[in-house]
C-alpha atoms as a PDB file:
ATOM      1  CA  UNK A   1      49.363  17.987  -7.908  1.00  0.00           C
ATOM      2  CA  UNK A   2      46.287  18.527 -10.967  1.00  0.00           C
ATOM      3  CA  UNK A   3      48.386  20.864 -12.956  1.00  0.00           C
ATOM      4  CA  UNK A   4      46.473  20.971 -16.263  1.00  0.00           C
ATOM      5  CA  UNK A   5      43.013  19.752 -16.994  1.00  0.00           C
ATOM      6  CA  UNK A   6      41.543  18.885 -20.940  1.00  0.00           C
ATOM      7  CA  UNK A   7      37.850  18.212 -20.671  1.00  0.00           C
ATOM      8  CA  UNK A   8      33.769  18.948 -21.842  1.00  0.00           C
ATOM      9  CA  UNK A   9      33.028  22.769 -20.049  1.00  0.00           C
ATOM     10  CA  UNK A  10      29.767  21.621 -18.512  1.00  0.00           C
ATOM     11  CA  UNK A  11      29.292  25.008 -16.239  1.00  0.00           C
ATOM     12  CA  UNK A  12      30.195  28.289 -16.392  1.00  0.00           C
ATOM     13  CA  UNK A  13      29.388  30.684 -13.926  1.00  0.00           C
ATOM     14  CA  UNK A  14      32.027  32.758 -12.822  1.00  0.00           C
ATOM     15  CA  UNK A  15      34.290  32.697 -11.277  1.00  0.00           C
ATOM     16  CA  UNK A  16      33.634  28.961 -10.796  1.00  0.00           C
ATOM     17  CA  UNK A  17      33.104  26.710 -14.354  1.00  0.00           C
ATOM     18  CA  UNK A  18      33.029  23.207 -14.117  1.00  0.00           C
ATOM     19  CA  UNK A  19      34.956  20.698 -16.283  1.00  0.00           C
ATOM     20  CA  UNK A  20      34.472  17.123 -16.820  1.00  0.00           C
ATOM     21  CA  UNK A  21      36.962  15.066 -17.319  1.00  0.00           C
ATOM     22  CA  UNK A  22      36.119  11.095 -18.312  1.00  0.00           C
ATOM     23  CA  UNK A  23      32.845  11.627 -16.280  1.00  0.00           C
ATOM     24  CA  UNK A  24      34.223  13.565 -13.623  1.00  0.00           C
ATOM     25  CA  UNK A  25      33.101  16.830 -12.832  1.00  0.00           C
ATOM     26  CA  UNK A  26      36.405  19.591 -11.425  1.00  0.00           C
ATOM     27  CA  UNK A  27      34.803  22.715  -9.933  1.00  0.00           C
ATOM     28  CA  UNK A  28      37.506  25.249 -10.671  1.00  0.00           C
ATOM     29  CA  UNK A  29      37.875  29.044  -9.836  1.00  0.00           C
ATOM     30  CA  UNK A  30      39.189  31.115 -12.677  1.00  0.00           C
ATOM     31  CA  UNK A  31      40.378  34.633 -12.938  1.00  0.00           C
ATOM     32  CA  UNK A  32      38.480  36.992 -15.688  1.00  0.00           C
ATOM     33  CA  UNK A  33      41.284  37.361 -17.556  1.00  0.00           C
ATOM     34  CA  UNK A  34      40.629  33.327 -18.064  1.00  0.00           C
ATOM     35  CA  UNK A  35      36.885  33.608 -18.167  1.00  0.00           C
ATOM     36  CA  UNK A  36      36.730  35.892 -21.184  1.00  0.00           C
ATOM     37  CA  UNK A  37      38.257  32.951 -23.069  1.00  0.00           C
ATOM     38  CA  UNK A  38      36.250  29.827 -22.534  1.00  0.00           C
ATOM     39  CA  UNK A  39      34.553  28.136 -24.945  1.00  0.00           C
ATOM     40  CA  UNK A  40      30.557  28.047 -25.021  1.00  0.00           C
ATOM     41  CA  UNK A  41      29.370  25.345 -22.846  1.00  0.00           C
ATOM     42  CA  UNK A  42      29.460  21.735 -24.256  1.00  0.00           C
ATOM     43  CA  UNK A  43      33.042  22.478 -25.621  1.00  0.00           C
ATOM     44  CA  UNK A  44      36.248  20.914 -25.554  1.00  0.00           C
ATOM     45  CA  UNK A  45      38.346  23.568 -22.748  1.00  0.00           C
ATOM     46  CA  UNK A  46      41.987  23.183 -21.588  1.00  0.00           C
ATOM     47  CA  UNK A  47      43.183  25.156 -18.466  1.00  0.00           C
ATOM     48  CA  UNK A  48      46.372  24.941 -16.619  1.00  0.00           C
ATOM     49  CA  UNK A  49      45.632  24.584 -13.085  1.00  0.00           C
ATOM     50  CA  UNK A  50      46.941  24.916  -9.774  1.00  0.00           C
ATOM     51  CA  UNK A  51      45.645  22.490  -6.600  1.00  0.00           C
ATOM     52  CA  UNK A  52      45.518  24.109  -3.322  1.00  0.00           C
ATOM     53  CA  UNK A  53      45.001  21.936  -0.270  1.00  0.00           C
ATOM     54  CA  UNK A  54      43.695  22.598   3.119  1.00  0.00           C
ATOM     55  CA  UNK A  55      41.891  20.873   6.084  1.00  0.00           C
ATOM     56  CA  UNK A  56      38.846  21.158   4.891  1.00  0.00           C
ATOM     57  CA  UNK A  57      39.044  21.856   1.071  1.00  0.00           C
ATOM     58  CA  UNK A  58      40.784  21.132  -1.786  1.00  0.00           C
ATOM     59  CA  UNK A  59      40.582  24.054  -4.133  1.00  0.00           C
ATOM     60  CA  UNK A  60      41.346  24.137  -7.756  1.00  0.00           C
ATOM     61  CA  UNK A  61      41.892  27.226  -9.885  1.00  0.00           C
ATOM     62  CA  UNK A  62      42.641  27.193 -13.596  1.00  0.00           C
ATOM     63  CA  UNK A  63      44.188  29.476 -15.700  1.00  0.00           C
ATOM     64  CA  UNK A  64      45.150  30.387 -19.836  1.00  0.00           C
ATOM     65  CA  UNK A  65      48.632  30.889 -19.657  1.00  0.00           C
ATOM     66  CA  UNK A  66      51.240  30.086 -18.014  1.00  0.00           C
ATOM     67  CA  UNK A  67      51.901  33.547 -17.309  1.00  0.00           C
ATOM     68  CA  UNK A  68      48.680  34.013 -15.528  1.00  0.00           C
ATOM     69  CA  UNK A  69      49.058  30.860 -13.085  1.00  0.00           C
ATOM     70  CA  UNK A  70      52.469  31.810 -12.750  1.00  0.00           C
ATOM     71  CA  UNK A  71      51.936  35.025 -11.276  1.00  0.00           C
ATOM     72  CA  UNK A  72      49.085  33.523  -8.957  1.00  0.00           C
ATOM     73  CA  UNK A  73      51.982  31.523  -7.588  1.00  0.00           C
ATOM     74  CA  UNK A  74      54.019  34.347  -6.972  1.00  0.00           C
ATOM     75  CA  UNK A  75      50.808  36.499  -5.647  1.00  0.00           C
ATOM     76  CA  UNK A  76      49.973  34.079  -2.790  1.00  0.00           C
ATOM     77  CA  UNK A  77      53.637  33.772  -1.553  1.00  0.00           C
ATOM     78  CA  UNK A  78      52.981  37.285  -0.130  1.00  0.00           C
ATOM     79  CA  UNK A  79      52.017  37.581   3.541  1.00  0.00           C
ATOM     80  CA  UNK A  80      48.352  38.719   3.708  1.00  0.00           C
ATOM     81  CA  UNK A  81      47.122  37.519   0.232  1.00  0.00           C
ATOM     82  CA  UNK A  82      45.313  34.495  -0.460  1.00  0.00           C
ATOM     83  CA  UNK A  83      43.774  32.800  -3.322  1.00  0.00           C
ATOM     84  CA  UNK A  84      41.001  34.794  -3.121  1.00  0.00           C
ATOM     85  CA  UNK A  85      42.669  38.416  -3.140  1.00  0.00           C
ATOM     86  CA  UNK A  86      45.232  36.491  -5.916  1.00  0.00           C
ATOM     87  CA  UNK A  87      42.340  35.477  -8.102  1.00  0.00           C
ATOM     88  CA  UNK A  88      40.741  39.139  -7.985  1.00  0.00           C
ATOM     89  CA  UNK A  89      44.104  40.854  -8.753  1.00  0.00           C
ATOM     90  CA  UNK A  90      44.170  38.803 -11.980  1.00  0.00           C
ATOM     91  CA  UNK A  91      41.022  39.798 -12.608  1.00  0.00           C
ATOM     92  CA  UNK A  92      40.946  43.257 -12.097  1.00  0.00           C
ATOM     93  CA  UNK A  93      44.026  44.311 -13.727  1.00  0.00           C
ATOM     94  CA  UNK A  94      46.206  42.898 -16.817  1.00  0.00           C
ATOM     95  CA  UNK A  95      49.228  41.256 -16.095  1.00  0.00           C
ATOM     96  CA  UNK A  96      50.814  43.831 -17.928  1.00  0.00           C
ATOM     97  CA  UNK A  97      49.722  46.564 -16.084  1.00  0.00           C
ATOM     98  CA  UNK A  98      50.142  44.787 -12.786  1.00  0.00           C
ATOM     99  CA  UNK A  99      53.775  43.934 -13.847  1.00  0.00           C
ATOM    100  CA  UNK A 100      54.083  47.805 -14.134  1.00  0.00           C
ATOM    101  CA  UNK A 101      52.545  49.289 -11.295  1.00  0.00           C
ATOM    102  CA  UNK A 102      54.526  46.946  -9.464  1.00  0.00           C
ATOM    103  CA  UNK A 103      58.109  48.008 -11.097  1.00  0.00           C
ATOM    104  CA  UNK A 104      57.144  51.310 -10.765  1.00  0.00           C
ATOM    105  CA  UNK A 105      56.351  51.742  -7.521  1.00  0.00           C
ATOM    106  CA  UNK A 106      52.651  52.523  -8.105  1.00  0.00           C
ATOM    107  CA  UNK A 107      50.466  51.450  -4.791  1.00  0.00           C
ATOM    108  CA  UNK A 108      47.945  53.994  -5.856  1.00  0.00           C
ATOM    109  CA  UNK A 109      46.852  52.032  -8.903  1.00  0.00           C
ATOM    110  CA  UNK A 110      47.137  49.106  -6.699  1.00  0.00           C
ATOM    111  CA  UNK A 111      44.631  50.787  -4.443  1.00  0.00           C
ATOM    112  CA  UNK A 112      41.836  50.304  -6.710  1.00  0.00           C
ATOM    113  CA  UNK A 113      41.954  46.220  -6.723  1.00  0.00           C
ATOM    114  CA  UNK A 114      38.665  45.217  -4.147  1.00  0.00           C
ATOM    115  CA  UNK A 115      40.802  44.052  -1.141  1.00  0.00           C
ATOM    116  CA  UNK A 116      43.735  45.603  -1.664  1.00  0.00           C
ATOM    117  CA  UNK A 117      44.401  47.868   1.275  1.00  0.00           C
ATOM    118  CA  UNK A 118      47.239  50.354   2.571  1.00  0.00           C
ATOM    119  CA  UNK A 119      49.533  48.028   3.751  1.00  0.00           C
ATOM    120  CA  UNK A 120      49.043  45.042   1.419  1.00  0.00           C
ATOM    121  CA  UNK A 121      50.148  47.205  -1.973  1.00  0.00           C
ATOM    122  CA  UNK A 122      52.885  47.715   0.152  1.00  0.00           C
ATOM    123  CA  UNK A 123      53.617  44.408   0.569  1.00  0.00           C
ATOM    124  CA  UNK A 124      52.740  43.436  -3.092  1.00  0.00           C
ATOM    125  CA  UNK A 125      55.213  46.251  -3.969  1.00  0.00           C
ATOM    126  CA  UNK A 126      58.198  44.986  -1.938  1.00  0.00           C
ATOM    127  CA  UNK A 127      57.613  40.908  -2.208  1.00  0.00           C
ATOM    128  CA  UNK A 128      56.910  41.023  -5.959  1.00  0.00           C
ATOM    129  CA  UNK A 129      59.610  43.236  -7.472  1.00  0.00           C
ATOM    130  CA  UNK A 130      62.505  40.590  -7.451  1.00  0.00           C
ATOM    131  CA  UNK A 131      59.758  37.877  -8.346  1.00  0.00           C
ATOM    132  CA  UNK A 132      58.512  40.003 -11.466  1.00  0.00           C
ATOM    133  CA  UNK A 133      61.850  41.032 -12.724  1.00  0.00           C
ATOM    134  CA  UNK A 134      62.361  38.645 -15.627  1.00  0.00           C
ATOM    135  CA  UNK A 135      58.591  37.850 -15.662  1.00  0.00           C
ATOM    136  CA  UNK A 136      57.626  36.776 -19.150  1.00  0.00           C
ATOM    137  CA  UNK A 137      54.462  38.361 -19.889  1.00  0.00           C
ATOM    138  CA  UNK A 138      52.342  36.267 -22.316  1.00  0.00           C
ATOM    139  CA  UNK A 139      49.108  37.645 -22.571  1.00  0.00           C
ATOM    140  CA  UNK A 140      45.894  35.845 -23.965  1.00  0.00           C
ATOM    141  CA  UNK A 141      43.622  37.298 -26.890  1.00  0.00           C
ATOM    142  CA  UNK A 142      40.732  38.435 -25.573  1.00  0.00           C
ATOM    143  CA  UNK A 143      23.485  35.127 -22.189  1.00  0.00           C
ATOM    144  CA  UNK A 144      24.489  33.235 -19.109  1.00  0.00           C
ATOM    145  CA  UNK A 145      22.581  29.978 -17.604  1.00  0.00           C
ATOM    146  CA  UNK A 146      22.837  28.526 -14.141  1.00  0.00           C
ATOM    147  CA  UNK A 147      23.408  24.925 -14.317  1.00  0.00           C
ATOM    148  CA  UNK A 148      19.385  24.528 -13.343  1.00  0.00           C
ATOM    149  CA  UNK A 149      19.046  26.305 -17.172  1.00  0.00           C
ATOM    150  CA  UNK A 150      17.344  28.973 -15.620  1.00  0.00           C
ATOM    151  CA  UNK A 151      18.286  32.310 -17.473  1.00  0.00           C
ATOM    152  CA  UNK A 152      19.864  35.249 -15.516  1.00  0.00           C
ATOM    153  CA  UNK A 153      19.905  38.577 -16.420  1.00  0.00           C
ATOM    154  CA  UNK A 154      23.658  39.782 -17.569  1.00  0.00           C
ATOM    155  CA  UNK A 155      23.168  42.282 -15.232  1.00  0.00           C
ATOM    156  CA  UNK A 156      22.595  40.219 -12.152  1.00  0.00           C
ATOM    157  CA  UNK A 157      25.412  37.972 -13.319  1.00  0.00           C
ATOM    158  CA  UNK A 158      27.228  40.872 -13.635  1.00  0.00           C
ATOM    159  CA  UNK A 159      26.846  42.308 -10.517  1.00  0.00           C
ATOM    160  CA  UNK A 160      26.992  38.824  -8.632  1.00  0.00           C
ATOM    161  CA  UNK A 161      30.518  38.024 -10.145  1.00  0.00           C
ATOM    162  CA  UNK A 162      31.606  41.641  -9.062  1.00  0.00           C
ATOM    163  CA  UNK A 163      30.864  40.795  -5.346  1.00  0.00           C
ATOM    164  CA  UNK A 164      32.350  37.330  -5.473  1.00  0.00           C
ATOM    165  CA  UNK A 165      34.995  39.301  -6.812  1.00  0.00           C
ATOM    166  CA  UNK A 166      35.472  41.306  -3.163  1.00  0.00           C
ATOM    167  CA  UNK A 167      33.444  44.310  -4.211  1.00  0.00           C
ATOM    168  CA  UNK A 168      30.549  45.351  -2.047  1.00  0.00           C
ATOM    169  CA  UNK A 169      26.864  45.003  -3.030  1.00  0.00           C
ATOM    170  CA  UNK A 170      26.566  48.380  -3.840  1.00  0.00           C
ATOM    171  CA  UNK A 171      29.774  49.612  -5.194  1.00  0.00           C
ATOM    172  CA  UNK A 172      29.002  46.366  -7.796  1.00  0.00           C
ATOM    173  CA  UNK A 173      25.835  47.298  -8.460  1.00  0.00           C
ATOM    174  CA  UNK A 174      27.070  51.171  -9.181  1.00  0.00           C
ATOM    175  CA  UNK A 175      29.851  49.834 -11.326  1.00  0.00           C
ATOM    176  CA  UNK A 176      27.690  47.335 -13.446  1.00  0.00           C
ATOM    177  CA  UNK A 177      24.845  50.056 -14.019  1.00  0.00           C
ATOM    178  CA  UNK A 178      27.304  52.657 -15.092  1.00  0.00           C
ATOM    179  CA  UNK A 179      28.494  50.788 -18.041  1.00  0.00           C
ATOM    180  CA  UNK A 180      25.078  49.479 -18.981  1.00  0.00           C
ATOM    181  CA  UNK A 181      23.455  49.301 -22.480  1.00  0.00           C
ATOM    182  CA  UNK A 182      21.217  47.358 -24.359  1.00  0.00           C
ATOM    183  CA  UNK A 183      22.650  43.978 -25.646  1.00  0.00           C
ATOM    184  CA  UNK A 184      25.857  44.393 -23.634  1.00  0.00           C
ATOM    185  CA  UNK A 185      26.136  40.491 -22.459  1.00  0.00           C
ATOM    186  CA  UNK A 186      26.966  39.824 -18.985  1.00  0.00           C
ATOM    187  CA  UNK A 187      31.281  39.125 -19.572  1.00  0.00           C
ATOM    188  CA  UNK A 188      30.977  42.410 -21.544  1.00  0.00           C
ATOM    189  CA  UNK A 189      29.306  44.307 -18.536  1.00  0.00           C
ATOM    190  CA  UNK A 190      31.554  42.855 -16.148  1.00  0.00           C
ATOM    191  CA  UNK A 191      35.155  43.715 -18.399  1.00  0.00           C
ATOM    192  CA  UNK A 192      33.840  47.278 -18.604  1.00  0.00           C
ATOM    193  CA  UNK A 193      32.850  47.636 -14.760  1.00  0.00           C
ATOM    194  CA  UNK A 194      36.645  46.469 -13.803  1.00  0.00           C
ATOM    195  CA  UNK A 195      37.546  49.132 -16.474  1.00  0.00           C
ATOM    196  CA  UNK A 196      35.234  51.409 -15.110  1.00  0.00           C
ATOM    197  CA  UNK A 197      37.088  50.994 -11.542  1.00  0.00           C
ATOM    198  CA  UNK A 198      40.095  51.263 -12.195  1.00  0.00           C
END
């Protein structure tokens, strides 16, 4: 198991950055929560990660805290969500809040998380209470290039992280153009389009 990685962030486009480590390059998937808080590229970056391994992949995903992985653990224990759905939960809502709707019964506000249906808030509702009841809630303080150095607009980027996200073409590119202004960088568009939809 890769459980924490200290390396040069050579890519960032998220959700997936890229980290090398003595020469090797890890492809990792991070939540936004995580994203907000990397370094500029060429800079030193230290993630605690969590190795998933299947048939045909082996997947790594990276997080700030130990808070954050910790409830990714906990997320894709429950029937029906994978790392995927896991990954856009952290994204979409503070662990905080998450925590909360959770305790409090709230599968309305859990609604609102891209891939979240009916019956899996339900789930979330029922699996996660006992996990989250002594959870220790640490939160983190909170232009883009492709790794061709090709410059994207922020909001392309913004709207392209949105769908890998689990929104839908169109409800991204709603959410992105209802928060736009001028200057507004592409991690600024996105954190107020998850605001925006929630």
């Amino acid at each position: 198991m890769i459980s924490r990685l200290r390396g040069l962030l050579i890519e960032k486009q998220a959700p997936l950055i890229v980290i090398e480590v003595q020469g090797v390059g890890y492809e990792i998937f991070v939540p936004m929560s995580t994203f907000y808080q990397l370094p500029e590229l060429n800079q030193s970056v230290t993630l605690l990660t969590h190795l998933i391994v299947r048939e045909d992949a082996h997947t790594l995903y990276g997080f700030s805290t130990e808070a954050e992985r910790q409830l990714f653990r906990d997320l894709i224990r429950v029937n029906g969500v994978g790392p995927k759905l896991a990954l856009s939960i952290l994204s979409t809502m503070e662990l905080t809040t998450f925590v909360q709707a959770v305790k409090s019964n709230d599968t309305k506000h859990l609604l609102r998380i891209p891939g979240v249906g009916k019956k899996t808030a339900e789930r979330l509702v029922i699996e996660m209470r006992d996990r989250l009841e002594h959870f220790a809630i640490n939160p983190a303080t909170s232009s883009t290039t492709t790794p061709r150095g090709t410059v994207i607009s922020p909001l392309d980027d913004a709207i392209s992280v949105l769908i890998a996200l689990g929104y839908k073409p169109q409800e991204a590119s709603s959410l992105v153009y209802s928060v736009k202004q001028d200057g507004l960088t592409s991690e600024e568009l996105i954190r107020r389009a998850l605001q925006a939809a929630l």
